[in-house]
Protein backbone atom coordinates (compact mmCIF):
# COMPACT_ATOMS: atom_id res chain seq x y z
CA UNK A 1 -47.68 -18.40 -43.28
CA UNK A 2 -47.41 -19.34 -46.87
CA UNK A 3 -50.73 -19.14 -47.65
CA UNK A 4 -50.79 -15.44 -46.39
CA UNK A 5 -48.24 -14.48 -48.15
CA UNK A 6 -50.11 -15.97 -51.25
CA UNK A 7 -52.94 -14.47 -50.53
CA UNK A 8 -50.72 -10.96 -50.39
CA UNK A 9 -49.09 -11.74 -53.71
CA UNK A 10 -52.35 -12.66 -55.63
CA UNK A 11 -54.23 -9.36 -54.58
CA UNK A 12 -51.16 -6.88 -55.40
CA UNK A 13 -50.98 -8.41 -58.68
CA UNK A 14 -54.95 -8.36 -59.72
CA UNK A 15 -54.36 -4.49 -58.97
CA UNK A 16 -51.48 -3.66 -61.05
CA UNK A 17 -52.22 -2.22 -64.13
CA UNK A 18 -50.59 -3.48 -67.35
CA UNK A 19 -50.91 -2.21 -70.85
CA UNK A 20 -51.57 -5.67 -71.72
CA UNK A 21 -54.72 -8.16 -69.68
CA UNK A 22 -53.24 -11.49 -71.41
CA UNK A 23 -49.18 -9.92 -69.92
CA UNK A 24 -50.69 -9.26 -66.74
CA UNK A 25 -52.46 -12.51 -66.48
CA UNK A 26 -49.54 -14.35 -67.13
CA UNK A 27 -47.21 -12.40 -64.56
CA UNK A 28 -49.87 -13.43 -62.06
CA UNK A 29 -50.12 -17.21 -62.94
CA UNK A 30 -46.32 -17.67 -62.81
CA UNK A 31 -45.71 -15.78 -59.44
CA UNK A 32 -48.64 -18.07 -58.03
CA UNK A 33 -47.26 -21.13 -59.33
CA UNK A 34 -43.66 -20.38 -58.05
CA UNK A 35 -44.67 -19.66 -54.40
CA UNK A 36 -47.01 -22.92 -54.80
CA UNK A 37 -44.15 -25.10 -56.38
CA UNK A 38 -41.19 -23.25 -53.47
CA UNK A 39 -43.80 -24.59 -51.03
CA UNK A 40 -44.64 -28.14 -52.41
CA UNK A 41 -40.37 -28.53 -52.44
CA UNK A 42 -40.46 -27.61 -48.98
CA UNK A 43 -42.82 -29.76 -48.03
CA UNK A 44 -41.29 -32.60 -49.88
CA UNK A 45 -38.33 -32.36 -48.17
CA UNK A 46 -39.63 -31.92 -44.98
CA UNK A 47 -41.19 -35.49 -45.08
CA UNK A 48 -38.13 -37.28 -46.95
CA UNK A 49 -36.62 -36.40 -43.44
CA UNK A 50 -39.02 -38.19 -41.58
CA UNK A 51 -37.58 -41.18 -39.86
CA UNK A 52 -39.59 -44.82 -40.78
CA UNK A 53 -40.54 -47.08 -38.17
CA UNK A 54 -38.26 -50.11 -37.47
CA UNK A 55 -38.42 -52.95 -39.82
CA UNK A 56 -41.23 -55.18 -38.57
CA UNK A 57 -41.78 -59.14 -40.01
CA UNK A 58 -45.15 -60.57 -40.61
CA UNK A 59 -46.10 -63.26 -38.86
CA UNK A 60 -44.82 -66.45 -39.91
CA UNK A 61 -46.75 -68.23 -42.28
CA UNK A 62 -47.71 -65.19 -43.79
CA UNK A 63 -45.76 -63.48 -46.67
CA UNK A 64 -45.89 -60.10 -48.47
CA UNK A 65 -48.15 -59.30 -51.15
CA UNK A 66 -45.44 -57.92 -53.85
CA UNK A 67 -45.75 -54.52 -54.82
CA UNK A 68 -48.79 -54.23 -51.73
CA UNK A 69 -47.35 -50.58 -51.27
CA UNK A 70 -48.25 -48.94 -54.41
CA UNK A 71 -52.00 -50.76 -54.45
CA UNK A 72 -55.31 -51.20 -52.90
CA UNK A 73 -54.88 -55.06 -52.97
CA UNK A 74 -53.93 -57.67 -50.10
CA UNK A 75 -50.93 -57.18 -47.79
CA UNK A 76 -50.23 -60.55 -46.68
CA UNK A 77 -51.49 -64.11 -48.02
CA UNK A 78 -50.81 -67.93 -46.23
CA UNK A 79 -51.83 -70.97 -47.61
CA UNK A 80 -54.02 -73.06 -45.09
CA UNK A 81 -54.64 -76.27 -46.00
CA UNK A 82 -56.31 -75.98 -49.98
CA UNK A 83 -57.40 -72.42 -48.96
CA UNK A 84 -55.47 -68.96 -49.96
CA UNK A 85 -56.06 -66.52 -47.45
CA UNK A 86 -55.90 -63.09 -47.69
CA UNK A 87 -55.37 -59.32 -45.60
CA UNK A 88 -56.10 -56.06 -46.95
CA UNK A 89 -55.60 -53.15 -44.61
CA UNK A 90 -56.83 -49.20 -43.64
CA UNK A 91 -56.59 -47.15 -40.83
CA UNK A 92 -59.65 -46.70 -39.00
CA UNK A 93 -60.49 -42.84 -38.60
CA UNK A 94 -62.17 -41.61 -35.61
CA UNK A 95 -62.98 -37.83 -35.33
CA UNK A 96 -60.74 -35.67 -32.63
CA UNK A 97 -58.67 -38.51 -32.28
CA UNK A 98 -55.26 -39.91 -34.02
CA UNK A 99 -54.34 -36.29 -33.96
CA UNK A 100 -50.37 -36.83 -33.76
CA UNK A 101 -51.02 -39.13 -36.55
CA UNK A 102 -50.48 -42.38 -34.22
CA UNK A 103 -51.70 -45.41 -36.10
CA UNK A 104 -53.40 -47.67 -33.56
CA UNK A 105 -57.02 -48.64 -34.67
CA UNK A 106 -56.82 -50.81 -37.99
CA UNK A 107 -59.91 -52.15 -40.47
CA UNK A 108 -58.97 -55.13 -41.99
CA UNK A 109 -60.58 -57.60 -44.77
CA UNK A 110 -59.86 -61.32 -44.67
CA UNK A 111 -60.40 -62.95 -47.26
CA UNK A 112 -60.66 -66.81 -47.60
CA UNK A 113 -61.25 -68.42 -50.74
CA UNK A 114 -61.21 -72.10 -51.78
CA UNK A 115 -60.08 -73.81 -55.41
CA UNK A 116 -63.36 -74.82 -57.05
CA UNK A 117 -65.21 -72.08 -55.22
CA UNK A 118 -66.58 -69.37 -57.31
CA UNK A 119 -67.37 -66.99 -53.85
CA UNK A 120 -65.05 -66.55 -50.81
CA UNK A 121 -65.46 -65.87 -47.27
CA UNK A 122 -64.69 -62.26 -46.29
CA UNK A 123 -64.52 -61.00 -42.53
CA UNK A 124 -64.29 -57.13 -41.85
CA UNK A 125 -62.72 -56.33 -38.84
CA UNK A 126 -61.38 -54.06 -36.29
CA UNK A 127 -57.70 -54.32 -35.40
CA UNK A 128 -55.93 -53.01 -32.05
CA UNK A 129 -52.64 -54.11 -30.41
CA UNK A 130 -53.83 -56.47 -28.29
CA UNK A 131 -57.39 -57.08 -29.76
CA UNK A 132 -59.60 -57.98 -32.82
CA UNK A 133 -62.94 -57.51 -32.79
CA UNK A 134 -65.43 -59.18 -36.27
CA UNK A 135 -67.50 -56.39 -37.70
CA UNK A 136 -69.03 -58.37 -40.55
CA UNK A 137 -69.03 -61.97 -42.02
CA UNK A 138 -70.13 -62.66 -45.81
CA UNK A 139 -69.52 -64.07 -49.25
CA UNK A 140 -68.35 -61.94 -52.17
CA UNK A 141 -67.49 -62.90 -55.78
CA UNK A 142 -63.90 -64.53 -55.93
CA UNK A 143 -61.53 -62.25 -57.37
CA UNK A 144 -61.06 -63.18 -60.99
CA UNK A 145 -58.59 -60.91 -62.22
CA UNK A 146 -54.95 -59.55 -60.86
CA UNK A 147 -56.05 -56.07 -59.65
CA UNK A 148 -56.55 -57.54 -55.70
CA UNK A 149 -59.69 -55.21 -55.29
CA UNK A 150 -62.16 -56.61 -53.18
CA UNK A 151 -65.40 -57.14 -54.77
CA UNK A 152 -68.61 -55.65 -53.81
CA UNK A 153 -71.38 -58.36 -52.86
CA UNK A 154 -74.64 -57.77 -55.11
CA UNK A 155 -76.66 -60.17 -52.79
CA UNK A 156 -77.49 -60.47 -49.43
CA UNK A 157 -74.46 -60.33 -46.83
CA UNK A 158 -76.10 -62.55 -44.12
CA UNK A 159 -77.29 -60.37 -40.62
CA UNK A 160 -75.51 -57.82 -38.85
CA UNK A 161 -73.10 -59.83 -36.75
CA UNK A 162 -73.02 -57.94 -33.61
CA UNK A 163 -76.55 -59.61 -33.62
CA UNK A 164 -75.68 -63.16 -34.00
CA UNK A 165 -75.83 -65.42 -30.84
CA UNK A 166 -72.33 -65.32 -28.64
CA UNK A 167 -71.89 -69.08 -29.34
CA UNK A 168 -71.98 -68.29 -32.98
CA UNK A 169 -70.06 -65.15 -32.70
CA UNK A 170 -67.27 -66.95 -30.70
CA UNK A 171 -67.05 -70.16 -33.55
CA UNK A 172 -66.14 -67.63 -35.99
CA UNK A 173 -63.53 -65.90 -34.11
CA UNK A 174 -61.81 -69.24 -33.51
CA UNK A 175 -62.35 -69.68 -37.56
CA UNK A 176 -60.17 -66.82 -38.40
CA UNK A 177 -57.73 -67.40 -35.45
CA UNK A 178 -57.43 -70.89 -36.35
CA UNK A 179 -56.01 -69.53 -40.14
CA UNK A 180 -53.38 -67.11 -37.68
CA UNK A 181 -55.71 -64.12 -38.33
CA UNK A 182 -55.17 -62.07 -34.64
CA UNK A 183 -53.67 -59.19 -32.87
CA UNK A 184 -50.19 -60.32 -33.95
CA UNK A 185 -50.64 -59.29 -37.33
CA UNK A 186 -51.34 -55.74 -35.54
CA UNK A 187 -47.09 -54.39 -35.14
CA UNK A 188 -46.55 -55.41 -39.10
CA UNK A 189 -49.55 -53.97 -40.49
CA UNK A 190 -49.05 -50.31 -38.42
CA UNK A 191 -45.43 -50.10 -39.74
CA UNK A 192 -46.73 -51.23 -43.20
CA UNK A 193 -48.96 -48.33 -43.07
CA UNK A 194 -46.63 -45.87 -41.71
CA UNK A 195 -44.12 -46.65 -44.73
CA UNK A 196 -47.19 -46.24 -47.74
CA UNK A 197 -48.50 -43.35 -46.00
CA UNK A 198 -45.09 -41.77 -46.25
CA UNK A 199 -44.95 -43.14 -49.93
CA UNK A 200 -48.12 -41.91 -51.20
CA UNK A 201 -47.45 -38.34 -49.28
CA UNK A 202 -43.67 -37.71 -51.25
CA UNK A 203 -45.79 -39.13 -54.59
CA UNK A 204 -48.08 -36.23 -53.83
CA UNK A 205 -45.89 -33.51 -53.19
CA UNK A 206 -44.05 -34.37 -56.29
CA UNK A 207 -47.03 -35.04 -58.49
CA UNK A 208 -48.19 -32.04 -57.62
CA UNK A 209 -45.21 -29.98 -58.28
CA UNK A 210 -44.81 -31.73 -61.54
CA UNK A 211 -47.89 -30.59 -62.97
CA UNK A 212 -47.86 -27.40 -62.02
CA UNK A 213 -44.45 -27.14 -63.18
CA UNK A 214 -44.99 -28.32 -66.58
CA UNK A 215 -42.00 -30.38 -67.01
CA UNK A 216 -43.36 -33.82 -67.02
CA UNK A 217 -47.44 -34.96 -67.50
CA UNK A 218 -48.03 -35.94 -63.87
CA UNK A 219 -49.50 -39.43 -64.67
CA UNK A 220 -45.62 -40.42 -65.59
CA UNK A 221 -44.24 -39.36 -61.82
């Protein structure tokens, strides 16, 4: 609806004749960017009314990454033994599905590195409620800085794993169970997710709307 009426706005004004091009520009530009800013407010408020999911508690041994919610690094770590391990997690997209925004497929990296070690053992892998599958097993650099991105290999990542014998497939799933990595970590990471979805959405709106507005550079919302 908003858009149409836009749409309507923009076309009666790039008719109307002014004595001055720069005046009528300028009428144009701010009746655009006051229906765009009425309808990023709108928005904005909309989703502050959204209700969050119940508070949810990781599993034990594990413990929150702080400030996970406004980066791309780990969620969770746990110490096992003399090794740190680590979970990074995104929702996994399929097309013509998820389409009430229900979060129940999950990617997640696990990362296990050791002191000494200049490479760690990462494991991509699928997440459901009551399942988790191993996509991919290999060693990346270590992470050598604060930022918590995971690093890209520049070597070879070993063979697809799917084509690995079941005995071998089946050792490594009882690897990263053994460390507490398994469909119990599924309930915290969907509410996790829920909550920085909703986060980076209001950040959005109101980044947006700053901008536009003028007020404030948007790289200080």
């Amino acid at each position: 609806m908003w858009k149409r009426g836009l749409f309507t706005a923009v076309g009666a004004l790039r008719h109307r004749t002014t004595p001055s091009g720069v005046r009528g520009a300028a009428t144009m530009s701010s009746a655009v960017d006051t229906m765009v800013l009425r309808s990023l407010k709108e928005h904005y408020m909309e989703v502050a009314k959204m209700n969050m999911p119940p508070k949810v508690s990781p599993p034990s041994n594990f413990t929150i990454v702080k400030g996970a919610l406004d980066s791309e690094g780990p969620v969770l770590k746990r110490n096992y033994g003399e090794e740190e391990i680590s979970i990074y997690v995104m929702r996994l997209n399929n097309i013509g599905e998820e389409q009430d925004g229900a979060i129940d497929q999950l990617f997640i990296h696990v990362d296990v590195s050791k002191p000494e070690q200049k490479e760690s053992l990462n494991f991509l892998c699928g997440l459901y409620e009551d399942a988790l599958g191993i996509h991919s097993v290999s060693m990346r650099p270590k992470l050598l800085d604060s930022s918590g991105y995971i690093l890209t290999p520049t070597h070879y990542t070993g063979p697809v794993f799917a084509e690995l014998d079941e005995k071998m497939r089946d050792a490594f799933h009882s690897y990263i169970e053994e460390r507490g990595v398994n469909d119990s970590l599924f309930k915290f990471l969907q509410a996790w997710l829920y909550v920085k979805e909703h986060r980076n959405l209001m950040r959005w709106f109101k980044t947006m709307g700053l901008f536009i507005d003028g007020k404030k550079q948007a790289v200080d919302a």
